[in-house]
Protein backbone atom coordinates (compact mmCIF):
# COMPACT_ATOMS: atom_id res chain seq x y z
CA UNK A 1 -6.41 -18.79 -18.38
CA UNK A 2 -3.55 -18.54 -20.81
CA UNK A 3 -0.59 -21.10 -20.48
CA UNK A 4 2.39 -19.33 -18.68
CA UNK A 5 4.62 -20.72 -20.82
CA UNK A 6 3.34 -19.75 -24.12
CA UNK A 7 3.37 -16.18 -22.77
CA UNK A 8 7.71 -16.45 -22.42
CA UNK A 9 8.08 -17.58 -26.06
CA UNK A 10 7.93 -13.92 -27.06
CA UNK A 11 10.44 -13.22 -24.81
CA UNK A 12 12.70 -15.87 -25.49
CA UNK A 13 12.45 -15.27 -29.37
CA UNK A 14 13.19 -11.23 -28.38
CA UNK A 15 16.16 -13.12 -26.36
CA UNK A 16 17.53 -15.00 -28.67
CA UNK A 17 17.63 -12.16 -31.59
CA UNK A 18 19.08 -9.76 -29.06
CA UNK A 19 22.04 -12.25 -28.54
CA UNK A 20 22.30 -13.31 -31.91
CA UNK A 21 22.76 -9.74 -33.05
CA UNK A 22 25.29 -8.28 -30.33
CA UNK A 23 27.55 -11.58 -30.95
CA UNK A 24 27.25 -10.69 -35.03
CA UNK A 25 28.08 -7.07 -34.02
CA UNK A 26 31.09 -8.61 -32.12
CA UNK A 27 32.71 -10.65 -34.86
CA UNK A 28 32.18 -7.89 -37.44
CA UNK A 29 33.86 -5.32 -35.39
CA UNK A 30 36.40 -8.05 -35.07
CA UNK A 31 36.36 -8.01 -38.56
CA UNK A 32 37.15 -4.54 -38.96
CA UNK A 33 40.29 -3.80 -36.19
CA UNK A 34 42.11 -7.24 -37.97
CA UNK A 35 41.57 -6.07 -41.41
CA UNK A 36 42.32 -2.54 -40.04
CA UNK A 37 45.61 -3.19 -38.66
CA UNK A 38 46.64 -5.56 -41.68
CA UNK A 39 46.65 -1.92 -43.82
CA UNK A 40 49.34 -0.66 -41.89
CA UNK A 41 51.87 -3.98 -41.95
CA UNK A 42 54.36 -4.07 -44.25
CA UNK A 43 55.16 -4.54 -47.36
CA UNK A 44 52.24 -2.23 -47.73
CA UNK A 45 49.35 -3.32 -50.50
CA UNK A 46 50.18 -0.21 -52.41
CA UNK A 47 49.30 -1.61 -55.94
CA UNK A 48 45.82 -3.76 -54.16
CA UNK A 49 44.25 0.05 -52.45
CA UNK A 50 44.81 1.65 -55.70
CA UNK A 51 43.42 -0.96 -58.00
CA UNK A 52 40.26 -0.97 -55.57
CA UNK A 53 40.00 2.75 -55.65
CA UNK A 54 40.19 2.46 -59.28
CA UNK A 55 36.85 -0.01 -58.67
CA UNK A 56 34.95 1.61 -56.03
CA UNK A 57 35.80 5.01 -57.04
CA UNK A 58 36.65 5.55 -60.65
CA UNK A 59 34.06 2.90 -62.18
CA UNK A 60 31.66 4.94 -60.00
CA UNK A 61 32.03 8.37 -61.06
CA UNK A 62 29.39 8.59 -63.77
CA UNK A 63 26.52 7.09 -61.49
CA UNK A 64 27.47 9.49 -59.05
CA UNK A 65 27.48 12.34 -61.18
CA UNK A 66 24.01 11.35 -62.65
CA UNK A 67 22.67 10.75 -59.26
CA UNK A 68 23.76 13.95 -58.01
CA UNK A 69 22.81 16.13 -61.35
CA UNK A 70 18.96 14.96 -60.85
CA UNK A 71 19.07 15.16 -57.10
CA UNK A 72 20.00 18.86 -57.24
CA UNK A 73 18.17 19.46 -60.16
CA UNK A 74 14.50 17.96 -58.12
CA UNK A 75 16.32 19.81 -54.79
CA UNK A 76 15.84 23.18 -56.84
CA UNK A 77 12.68 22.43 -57.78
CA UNK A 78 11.14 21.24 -54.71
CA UNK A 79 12.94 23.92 -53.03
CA UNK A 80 11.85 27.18 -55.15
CA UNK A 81 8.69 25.96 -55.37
CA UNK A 82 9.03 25.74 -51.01
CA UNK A 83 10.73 28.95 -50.47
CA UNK A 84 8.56 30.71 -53.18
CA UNK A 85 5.29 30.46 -50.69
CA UNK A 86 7.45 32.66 -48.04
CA UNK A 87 9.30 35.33 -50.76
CA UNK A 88 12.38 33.76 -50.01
CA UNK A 89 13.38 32.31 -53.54
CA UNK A 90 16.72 33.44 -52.52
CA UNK A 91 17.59 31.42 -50.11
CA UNK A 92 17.56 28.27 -52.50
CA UNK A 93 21.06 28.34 -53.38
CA UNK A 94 21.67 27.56 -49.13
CA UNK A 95 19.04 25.47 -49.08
CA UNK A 96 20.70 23.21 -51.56
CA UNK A 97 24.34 23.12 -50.84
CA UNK A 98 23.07 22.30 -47.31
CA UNK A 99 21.21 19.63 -47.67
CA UNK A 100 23.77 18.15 -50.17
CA UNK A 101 26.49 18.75 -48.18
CA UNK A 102 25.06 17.41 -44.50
CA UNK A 103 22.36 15.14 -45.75
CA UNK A 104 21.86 13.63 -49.06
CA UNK A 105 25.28 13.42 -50.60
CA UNK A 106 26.86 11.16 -48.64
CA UNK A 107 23.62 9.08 -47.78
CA UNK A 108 22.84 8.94 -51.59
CA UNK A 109 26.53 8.23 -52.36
CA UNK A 110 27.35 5.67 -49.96
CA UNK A 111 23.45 3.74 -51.48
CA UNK A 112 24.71 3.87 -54.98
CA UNK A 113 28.36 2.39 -54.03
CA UNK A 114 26.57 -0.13 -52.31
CA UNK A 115 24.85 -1.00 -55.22
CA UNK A 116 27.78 -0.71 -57.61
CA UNK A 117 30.17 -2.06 -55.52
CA UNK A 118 29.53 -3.41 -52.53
CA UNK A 119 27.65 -6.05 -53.68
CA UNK A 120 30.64 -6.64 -56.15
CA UNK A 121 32.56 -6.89 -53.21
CA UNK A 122 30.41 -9.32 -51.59
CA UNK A 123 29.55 -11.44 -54.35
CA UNK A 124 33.59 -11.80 -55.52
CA UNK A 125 34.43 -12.68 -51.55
CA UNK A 126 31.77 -15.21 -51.42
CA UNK A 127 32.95 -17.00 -54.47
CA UNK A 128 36.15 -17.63 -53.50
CA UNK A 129 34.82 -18.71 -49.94
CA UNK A 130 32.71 -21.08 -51.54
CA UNK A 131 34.84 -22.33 -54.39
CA UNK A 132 38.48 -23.22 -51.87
CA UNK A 133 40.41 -20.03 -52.57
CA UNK A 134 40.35 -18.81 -49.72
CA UNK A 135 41.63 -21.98 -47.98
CA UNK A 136 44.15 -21.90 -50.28
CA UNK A 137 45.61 -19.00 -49.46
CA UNK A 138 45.71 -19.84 -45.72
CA UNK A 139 47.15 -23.06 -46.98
CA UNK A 140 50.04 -21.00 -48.70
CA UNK A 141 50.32 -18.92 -45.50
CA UNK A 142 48.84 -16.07 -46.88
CA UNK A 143 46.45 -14.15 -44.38
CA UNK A 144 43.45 -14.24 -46.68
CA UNK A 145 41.81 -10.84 -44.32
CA UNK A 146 45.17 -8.99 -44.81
CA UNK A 147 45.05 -10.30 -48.96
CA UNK A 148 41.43 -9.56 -49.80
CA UNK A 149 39.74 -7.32 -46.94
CA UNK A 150 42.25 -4.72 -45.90
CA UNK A 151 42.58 -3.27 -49.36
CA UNK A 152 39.15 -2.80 -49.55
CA UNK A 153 39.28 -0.85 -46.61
CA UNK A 154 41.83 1.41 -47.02
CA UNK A 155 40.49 2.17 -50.76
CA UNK A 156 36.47 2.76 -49.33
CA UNK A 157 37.84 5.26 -46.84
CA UNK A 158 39.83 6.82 -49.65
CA UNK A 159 37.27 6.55 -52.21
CA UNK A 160 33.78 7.83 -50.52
CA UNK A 161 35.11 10.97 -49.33
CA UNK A 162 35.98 11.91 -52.77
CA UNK A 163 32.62 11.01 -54.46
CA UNK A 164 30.86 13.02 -52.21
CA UNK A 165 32.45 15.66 -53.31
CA UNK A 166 31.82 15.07 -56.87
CA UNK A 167 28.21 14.23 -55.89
CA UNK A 168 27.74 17.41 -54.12
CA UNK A 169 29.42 19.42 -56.60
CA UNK A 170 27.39 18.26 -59.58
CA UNK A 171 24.40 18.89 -57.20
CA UNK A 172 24.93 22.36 -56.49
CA UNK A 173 25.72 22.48 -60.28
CA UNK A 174 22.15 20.70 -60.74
CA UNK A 175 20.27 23.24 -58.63
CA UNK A 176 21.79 25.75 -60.18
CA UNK A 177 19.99 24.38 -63.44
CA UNK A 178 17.11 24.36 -62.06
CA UNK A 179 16.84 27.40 -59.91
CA UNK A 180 18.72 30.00 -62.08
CA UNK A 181 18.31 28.44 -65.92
CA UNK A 182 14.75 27.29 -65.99
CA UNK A 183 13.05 29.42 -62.99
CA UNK A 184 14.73 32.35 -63.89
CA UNK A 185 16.28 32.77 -60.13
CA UNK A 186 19.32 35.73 -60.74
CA UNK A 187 22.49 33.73 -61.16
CA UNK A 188 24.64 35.81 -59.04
CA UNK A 189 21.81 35.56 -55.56
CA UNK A 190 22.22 31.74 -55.70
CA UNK A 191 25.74 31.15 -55.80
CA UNK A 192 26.25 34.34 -53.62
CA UNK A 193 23.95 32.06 -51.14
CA UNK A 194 25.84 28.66 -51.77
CA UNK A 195 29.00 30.46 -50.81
CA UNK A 196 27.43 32.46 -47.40
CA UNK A 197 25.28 29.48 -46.30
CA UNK A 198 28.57 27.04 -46.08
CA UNK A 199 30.81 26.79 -43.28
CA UNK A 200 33.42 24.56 -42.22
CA UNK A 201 31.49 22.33 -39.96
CA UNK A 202 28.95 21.77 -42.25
CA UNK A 203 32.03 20.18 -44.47
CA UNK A 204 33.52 18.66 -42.05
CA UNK A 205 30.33 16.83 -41.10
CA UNK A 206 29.87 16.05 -44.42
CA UNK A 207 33.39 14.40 -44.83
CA UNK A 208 32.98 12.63 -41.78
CA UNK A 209 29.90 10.85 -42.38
CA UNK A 210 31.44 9.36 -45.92
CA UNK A 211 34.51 8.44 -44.33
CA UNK A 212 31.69 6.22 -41.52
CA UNK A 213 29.79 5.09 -44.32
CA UNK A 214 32.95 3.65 -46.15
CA UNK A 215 33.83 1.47 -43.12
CA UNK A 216 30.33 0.16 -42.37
CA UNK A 217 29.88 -0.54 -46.47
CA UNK A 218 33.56 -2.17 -46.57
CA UNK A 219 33.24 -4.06 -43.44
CA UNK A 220 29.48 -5.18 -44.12
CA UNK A 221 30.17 -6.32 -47.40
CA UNK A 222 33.38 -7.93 -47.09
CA UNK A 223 31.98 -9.76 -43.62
CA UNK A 224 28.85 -10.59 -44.99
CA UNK A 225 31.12 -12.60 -48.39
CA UNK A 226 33.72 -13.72 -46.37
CA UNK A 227 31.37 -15.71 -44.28
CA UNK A 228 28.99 -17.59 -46.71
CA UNK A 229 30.24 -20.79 -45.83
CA UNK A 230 28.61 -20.28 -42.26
CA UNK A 231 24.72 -19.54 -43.84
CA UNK A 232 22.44 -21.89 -42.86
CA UNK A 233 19.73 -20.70 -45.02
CA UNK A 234 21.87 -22.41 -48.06
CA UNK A 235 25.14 -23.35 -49.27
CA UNK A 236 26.84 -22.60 -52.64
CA UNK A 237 25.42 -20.36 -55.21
CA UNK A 238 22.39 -20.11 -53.14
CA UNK A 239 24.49 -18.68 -50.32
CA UNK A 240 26.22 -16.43 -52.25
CA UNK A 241 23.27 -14.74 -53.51
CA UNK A 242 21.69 -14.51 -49.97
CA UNK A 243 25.27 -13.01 -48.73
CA UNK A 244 25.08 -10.34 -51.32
CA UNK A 245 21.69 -9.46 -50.85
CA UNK A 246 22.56 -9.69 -46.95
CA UNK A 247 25.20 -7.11 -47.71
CA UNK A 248 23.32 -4.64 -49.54
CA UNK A 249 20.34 -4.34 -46.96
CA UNK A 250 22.16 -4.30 -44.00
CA UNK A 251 24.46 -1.22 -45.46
CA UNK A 252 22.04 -0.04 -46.92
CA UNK A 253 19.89 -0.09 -43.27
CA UNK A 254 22.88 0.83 -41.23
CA UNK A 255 23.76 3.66 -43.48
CA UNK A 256 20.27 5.47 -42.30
CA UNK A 257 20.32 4.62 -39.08
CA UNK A 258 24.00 5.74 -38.52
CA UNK A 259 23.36 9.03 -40.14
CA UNK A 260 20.42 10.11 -37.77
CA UNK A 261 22.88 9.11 -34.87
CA UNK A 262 25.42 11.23 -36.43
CA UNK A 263 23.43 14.10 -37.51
CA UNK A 264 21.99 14.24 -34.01
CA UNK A 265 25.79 14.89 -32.57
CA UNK A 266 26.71 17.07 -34.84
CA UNK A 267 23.93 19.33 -35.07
């Protein structure tokens, strides 16, 4: 007969993860209404959002453009080569702007800031965690979440929304490559159908999932650098690399999993 108590430890580890978790889910959304509210007091960081849009948004133009050129150029492949079976290679210009627009381009975007610059984000924070700066600013009464977080914030909720766009744009662009240019789809039916297949929900969707994915990325990676002194796993270098790579999964992880809870609402 198998010992009762070795049948709990399953339970208990279960236990222990589920508490762990909700109190990590606590002190990042925590995280998030402090360096929130520190946007809004004044002086206002006017000169810190737009040097950090300049960094999460400008430096990443060209991998979004290149990420969303091949994305709609294999989306117009894929997709005439789909609708083709059912005579209804007219329907691809839809087909992609949808699936740009609701779907992939803010998913895809928000992955390739991540990797760009949320792990810049991450990896910078940690640093100074681990290296005293950031006790010296709270030495100098400086509130080091108002100093280093809250810009980041403000310029990820600014920024995402408008690489989306360029992603999207450069997909449809892509598709239209594709679809019209090399498979000889008539110009005019494909960007006819981009046009009559849009409406505004479908943008508004799409904006509002980049502007959710720019709060989890900011707050994820700025939570997961500000707090590498706490690791246990290792200190110093070591725990700055394990913060960073903490960052990127867990965006990375949330970013899919918040997008099927939003695309089931907005559906």
């Amino acid at each position: 007969m198998a010992n009762p108590s070795l049948m709990v430890i399953p339970f208990n580890a279960l236990g222990r993860l589920t508490i762990f978790l909700v109190q990590e889910m606590g002190r990042a959304g925590k995280f998030f209404i402090n360096g929130s509210f520190h946007i809004f007091s004044l002086p206002l960081q006017i000169s810190k959002i737009v040097h950090q849009v300049y960094f999460i948004g400008m430096k990443s133009i060209f991998v979004i453009c290149l990420t969303g050129a091949f994305t709609g150029m294999v989306l117009g492949l894929q997709g005439y080569y789909t609708l083709s079976k059912f005579g209804s290679e007219g329907l691809l210009g839809a087909a992609v702007a949808l699936s740009l627009i609701r779907e992939l381009g803010p998913v895809l975007t928000a992955i390739m800031v991540i990797g760009r610059a949320g792990s810049a984000m991450a990896a910078e924070i940690g640093i100074m965690r681990i290296s005293e700066q950031i006790d010296a600013l709270e030495t100098m009464d400086i509130n080091p979440i108002r100093f280093l977080v809250s810009p980041r914030i403000a310029a990820s909720v600014i920024s995402f929304p408008l690489l989306t766009a360029i992603f999207v744009v450069v997909g449809i662009w892509g598709g239209y490559l594709t679809g019209s240019v090399l498979l000889g789809l008539n110009p005019a039916i494909y960007m006819y159908r981009v046009k009559s297949g849009i409406i505004m929900d479908d943008l508004i969707g799409g904006g509002v999932k980049s502007i959710i994915f720019a709060i989890l990325v900011a707050t994820v990676c700025c939570f997961q650098g500000y707090f590498t002194h706490t690791r246990s796993e290792g200190y110093g270098a070591k725990g700055v690399s394990l913060s960073t790579t903490s960052a990127v999964v867990i965006s990375c992880v949330m970013i899919l999993v918040s997008d099927y809870v939003m695309t089931s609402f907005l559906l």
